[in-house]
C-alpha atoms as a PDB file:
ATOM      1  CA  UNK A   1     273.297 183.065 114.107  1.00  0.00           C
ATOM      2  CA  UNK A   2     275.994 185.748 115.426  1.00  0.00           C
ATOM      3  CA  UNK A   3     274.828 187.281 118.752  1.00  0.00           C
ATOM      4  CA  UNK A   4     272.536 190.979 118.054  1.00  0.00           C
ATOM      5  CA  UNK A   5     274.550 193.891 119.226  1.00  0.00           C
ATOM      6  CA  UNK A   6     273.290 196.557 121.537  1.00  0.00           C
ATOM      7  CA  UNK A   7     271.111 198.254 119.273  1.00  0.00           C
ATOM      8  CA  UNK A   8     269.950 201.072 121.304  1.00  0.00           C
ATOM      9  CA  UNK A   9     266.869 201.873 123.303  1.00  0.00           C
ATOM     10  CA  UNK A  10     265.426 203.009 120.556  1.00  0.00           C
ATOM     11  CA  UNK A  11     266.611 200.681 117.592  1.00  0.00           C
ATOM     12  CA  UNK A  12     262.640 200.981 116.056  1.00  0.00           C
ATOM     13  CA  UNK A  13     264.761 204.386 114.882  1.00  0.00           C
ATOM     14  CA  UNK A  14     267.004 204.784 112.358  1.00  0.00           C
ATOM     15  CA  UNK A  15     269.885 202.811 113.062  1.00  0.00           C
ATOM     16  CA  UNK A  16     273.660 204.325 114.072  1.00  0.00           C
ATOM     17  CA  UNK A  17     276.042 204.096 111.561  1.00  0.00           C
ATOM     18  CA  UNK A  18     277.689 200.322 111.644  1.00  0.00           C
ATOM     19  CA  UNK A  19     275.333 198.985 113.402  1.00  0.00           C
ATOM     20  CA  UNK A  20     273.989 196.458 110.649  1.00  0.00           C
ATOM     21  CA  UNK A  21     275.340 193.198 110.625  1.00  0.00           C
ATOM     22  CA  UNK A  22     278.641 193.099 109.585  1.00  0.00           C
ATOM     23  CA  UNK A  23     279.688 197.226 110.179  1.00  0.00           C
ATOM     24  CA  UNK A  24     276.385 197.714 107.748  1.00  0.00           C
ATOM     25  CA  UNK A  25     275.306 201.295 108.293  1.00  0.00           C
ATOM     26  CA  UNK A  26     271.263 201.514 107.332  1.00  0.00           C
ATOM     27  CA  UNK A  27     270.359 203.821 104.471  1.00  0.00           C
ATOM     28  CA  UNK A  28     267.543 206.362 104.365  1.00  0.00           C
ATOM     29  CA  UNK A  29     266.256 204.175 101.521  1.00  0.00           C
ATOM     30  CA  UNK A  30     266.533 201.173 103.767  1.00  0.00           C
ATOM     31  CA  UNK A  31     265.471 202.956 107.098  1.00  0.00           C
ATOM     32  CA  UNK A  32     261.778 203.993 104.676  1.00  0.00           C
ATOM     33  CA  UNK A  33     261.417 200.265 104.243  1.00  0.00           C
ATOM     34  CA  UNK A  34     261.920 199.634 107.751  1.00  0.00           C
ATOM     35  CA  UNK A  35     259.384 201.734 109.031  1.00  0.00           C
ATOM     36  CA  UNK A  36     256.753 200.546 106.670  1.00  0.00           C
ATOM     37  CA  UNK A  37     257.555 197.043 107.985  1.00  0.00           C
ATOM     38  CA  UNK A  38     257.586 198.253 111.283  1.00  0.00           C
ATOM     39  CA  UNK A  39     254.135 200.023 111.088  1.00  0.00           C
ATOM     40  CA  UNK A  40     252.204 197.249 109.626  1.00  0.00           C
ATOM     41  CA  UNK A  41     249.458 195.542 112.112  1.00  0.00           C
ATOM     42  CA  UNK A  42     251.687 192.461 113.386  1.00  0.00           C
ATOM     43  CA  UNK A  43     249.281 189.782 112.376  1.00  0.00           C
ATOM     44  CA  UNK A  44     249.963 190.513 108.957  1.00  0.00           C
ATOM     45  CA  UNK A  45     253.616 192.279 109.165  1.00  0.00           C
ATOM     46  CA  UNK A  46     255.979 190.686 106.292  1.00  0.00           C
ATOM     47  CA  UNK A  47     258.730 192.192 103.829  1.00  0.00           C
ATOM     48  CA  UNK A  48     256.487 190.408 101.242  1.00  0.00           C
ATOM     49  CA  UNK A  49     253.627 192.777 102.323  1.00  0.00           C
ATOM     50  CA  UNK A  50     256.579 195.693 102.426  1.00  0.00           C
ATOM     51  CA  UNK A  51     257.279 195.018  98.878  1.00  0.00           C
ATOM     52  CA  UNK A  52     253.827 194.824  97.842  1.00  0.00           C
ATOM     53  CA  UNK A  53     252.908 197.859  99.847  1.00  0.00           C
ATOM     54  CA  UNK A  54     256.172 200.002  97.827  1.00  0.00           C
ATOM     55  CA  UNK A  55     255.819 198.482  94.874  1.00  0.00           C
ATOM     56  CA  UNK A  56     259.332 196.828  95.175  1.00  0.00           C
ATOM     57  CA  UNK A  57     258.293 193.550  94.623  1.00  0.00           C
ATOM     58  CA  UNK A  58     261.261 193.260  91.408  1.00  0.00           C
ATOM     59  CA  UNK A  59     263.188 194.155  94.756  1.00  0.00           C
ATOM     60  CA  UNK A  60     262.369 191.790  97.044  1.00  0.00           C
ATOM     61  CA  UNK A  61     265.536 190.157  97.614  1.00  0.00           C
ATOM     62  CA  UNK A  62     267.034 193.521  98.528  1.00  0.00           C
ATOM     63  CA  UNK A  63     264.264 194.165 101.047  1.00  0.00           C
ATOM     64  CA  UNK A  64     264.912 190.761 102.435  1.00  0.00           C
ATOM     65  CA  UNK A  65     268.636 191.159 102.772  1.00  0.00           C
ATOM     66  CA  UNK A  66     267.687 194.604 104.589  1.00  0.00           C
ATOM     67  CA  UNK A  67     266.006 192.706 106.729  1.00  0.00           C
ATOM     68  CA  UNK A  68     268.704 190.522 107.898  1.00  0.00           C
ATOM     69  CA  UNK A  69     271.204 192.749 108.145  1.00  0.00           C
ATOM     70  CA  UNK A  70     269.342 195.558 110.149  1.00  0.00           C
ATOM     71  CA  UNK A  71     267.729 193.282 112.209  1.00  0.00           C
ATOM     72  CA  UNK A  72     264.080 193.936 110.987  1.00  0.00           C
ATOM     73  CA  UNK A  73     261.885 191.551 113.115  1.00  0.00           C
ATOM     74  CA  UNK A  74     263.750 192.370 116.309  1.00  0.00           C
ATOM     75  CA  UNK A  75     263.412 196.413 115.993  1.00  0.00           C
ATOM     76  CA  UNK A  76     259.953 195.177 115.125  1.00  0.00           C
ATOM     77  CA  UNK A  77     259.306 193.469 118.001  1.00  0.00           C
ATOM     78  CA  UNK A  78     260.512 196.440 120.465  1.00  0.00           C
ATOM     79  CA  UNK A  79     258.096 198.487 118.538  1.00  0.00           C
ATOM     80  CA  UNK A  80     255.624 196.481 119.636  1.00  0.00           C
ATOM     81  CA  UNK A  81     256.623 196.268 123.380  1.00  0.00           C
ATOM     82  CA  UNK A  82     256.680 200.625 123.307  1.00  0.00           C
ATOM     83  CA  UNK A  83     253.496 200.609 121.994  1.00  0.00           C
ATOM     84  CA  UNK A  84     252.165 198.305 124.459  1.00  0.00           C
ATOM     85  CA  UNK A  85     253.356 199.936 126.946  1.00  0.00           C
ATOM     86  CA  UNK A  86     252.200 203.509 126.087  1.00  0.00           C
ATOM     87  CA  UNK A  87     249.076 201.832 125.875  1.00  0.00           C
ATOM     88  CA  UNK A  88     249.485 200.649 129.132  1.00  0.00           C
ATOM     89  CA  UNK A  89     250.400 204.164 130.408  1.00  0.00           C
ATOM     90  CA  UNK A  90     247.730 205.368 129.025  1.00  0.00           C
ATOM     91  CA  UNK A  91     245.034 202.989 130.433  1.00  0.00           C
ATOM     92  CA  UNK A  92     246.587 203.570 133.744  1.00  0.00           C
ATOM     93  CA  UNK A  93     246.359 207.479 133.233  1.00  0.00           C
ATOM     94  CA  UNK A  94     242.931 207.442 132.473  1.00  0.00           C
ATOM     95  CA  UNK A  95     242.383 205.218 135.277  1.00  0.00           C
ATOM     96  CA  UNK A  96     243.768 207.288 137.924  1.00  0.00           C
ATOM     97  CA  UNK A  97     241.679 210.703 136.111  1.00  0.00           C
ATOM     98  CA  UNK A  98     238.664 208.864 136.357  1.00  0.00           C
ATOM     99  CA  UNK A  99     238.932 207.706 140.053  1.00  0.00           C
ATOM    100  CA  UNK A 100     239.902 211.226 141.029  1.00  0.00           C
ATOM    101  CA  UNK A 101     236.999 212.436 139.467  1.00  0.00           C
ATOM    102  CA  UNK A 102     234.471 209.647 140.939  1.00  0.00           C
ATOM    103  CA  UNK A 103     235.914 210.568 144.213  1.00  0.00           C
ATOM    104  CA  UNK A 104     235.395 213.877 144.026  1.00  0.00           C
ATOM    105  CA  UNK A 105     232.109 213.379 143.227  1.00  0.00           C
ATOM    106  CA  UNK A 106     231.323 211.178 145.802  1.00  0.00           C
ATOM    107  CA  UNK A 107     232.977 214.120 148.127  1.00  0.00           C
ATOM    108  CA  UNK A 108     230.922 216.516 146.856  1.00  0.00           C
ATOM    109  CA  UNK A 109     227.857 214.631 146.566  1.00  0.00           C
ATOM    110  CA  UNK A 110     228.490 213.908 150.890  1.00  0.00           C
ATOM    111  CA  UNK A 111     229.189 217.378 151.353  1.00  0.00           C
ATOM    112  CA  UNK A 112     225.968 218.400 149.604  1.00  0.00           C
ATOM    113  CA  UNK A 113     223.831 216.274 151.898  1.00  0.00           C
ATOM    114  CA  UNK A 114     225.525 217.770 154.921  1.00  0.00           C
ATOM    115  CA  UNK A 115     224.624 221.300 153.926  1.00  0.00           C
ATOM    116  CA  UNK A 116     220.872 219.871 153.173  1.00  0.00           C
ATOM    117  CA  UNK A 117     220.897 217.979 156.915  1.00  0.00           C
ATOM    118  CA  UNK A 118     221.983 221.331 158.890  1.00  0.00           C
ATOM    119  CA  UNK A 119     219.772 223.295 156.664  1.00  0.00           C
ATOM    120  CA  UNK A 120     217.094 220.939 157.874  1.00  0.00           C
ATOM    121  CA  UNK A 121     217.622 221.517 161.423  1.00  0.00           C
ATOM    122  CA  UNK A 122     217.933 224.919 161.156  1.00  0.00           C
ATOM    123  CA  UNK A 123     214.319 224.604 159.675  1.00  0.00           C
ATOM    124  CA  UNK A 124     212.811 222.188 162.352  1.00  0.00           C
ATOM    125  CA  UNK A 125     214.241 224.410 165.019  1.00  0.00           C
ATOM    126  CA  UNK A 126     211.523 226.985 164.310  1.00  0.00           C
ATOM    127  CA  UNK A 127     208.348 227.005 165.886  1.00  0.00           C
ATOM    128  CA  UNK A 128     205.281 225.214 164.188  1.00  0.00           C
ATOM    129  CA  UNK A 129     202.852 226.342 166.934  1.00  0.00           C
ATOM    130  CA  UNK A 130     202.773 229.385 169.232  1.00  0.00           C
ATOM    131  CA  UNK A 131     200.366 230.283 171.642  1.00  0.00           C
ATOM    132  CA  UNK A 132     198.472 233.254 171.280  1.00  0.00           C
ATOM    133  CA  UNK A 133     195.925 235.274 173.004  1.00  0.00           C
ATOM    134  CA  UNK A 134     192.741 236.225 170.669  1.00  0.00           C
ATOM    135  CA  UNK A 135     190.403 238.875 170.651  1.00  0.00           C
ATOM    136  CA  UNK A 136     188.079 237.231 173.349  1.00  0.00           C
ATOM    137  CA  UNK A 137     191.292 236.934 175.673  1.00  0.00           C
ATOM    138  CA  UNK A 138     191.489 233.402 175.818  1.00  0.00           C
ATOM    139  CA  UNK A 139     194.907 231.489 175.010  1.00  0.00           C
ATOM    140  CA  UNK A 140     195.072 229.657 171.702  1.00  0.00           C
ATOM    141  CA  UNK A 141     197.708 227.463 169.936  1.00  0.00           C
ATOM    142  CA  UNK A 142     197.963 228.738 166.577  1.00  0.00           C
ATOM    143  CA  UNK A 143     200.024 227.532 163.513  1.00  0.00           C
ATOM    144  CA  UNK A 144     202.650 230.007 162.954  1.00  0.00           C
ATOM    145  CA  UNK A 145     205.205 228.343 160.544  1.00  0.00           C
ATOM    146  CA  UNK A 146     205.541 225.003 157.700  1.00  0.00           C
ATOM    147  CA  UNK A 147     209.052 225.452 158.725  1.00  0.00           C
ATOM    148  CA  UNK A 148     209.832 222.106 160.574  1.00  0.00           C
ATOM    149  CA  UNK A 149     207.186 220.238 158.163  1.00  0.00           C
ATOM    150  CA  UNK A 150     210.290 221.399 155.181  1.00  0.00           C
ATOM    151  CA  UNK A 151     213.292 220.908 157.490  1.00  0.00           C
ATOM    152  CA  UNK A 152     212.229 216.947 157.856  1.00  0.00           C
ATOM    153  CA  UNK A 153     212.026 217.220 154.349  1.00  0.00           C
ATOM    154  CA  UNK A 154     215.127 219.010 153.761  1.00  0.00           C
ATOM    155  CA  UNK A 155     216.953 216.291 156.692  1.00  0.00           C
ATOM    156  CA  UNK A 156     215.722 213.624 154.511  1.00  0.00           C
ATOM    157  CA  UNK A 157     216.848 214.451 151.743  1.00  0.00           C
ATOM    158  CA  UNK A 158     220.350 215.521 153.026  1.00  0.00           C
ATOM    159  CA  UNK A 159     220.412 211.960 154.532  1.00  0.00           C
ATOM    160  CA  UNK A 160     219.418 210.167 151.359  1.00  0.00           C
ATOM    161  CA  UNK A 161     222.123 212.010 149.247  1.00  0.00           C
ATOM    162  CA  UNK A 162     225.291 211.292 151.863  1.00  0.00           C
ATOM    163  CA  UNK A 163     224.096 207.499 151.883  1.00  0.00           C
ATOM    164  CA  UNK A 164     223.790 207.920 147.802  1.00  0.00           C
ATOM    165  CA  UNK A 165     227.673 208.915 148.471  1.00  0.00           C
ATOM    166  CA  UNK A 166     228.431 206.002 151.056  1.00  0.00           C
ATOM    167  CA  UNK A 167     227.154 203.632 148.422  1.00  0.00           C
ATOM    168  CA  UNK A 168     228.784 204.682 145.562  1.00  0.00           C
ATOM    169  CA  UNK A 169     232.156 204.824 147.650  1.00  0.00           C
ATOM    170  CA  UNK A 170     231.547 201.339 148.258  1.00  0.00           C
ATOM    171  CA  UNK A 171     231.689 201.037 144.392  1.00  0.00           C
ATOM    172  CA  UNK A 172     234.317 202.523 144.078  1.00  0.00           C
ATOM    173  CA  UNK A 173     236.167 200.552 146.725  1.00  0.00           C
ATOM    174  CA  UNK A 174     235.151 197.101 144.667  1.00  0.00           C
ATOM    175  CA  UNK A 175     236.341 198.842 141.565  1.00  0.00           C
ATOM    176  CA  UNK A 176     239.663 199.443 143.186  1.00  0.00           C
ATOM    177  CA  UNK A 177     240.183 196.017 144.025  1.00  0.00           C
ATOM    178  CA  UNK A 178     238.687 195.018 140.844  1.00  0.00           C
ATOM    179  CA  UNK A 179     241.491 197.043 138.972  1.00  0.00           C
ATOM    180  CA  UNK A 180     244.062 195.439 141.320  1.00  0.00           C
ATOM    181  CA  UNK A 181     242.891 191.961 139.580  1.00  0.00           C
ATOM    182  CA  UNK A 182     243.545 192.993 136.054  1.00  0.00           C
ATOM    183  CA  UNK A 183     239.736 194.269 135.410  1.00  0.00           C
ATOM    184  CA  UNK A 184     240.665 197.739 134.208  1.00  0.00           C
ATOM    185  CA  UNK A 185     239.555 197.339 130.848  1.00  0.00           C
ATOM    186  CA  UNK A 186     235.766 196.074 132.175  1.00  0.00           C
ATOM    187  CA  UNK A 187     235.848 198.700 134.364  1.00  0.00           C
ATOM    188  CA  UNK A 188     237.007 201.777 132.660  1.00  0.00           C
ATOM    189  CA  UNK A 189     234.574 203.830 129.938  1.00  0.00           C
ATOM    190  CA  UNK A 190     235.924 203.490 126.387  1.00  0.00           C
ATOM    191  CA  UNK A 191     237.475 206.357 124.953  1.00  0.00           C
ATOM    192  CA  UNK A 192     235.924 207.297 121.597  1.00  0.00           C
ATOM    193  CA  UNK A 193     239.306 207.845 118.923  1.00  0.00           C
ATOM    194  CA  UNK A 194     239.712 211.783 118.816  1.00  0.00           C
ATOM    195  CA  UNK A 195     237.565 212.743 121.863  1.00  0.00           C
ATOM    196  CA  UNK A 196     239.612 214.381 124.571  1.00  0.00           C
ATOM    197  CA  UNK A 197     239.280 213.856 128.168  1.00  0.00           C
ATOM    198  CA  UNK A 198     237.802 216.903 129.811  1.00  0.00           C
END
């Protein structure tokens, strides 16, 4: 078999002219034929399955010959390998959006619990108890404020929302390294066909 000529970066296109075998230059009627070749699902890609599809199976030889001389099932193949990798792309595009987002989260969820710990202090730093002097003049301690009884509250809660965020950077961490091994795909939420990311 003669060697295939540069075909071009993007030979799953309609050829240039003379760039069939032999000087061939690729019709529009033979560049159609191509591309319904071209789109069928691999597994079950075949210029038999071309002519059926057309209804050209009284031309059949002519498809085949079409075949040979533009170099079908390598333009084919090429096809394949741009789709893959605009899948690929993709996958890894959609990776990086959704680790931005998870760390951002993770950010804001820390952040949170740091407003919720100093807002806690702030609380516990008021008096619970004063000492007062009633209406018999003797000194009493008297209850003056729930204040410190909701800044624990508020301090715990702060606390329990920045470890929430130290665990779930750990997560993300593991899903990092995870990704690194060729897990993406177990990893990554499944985009539903049509449904744009936000």
């Amino acid at each position: 078999m003669d060697a295939i000529p540069d075909l071009g970066s993007h030979c799953w296109e309609r050829l240039a002219p003379n760039k069939g075998v032999g000087g061939a230059t690729e019709s529009a009627k033979a560049y159609e034929a191509f591309r319904h070749y071209r789109d069928l699902p691999a597994g079950i890609r075949s210029i038999k399955r071309t002519a059926q599809d057309l209804n050209k199976m009284k031309s059949l030889r002519r498809l085949e010959i079409w075949s040979a001389t533009f170099y079908w099932s390598v333009r084919a193949a090429e096809w394949d390998k741009h789709l893959a990798k605009l899948a690929d792309e993709e996958r890894e595009r959609r990776h990086k959006l959704w680790a931005s987002r998870a760390e951002d989260t993770v950010e804001q969820l820390y952040e949170e619990g740091d407003k919720w710990v100093v807002k806690g202090k702030e609380y516990r730093a008021i008096a619970a108890m004063d000492t007062k002097v009633d209406h018999n003049g003797k000194q009493v301690t008297v209850k003056t404020s729930r204040a410190p009884l909701m800044g624990a509250k508020l301090t715990d809660t702060g606390f329990k929302l920045k470890i929430q965020a130290l665990c779930l950077a750990g997560s993300l961490q593991q899903t990092d390294h995870r990704a690194e091994v060729g897990e993406v795909d177990a990893i990554l939420p499944r985009k539903e066909e049509g449904t744009p990311d936000q």
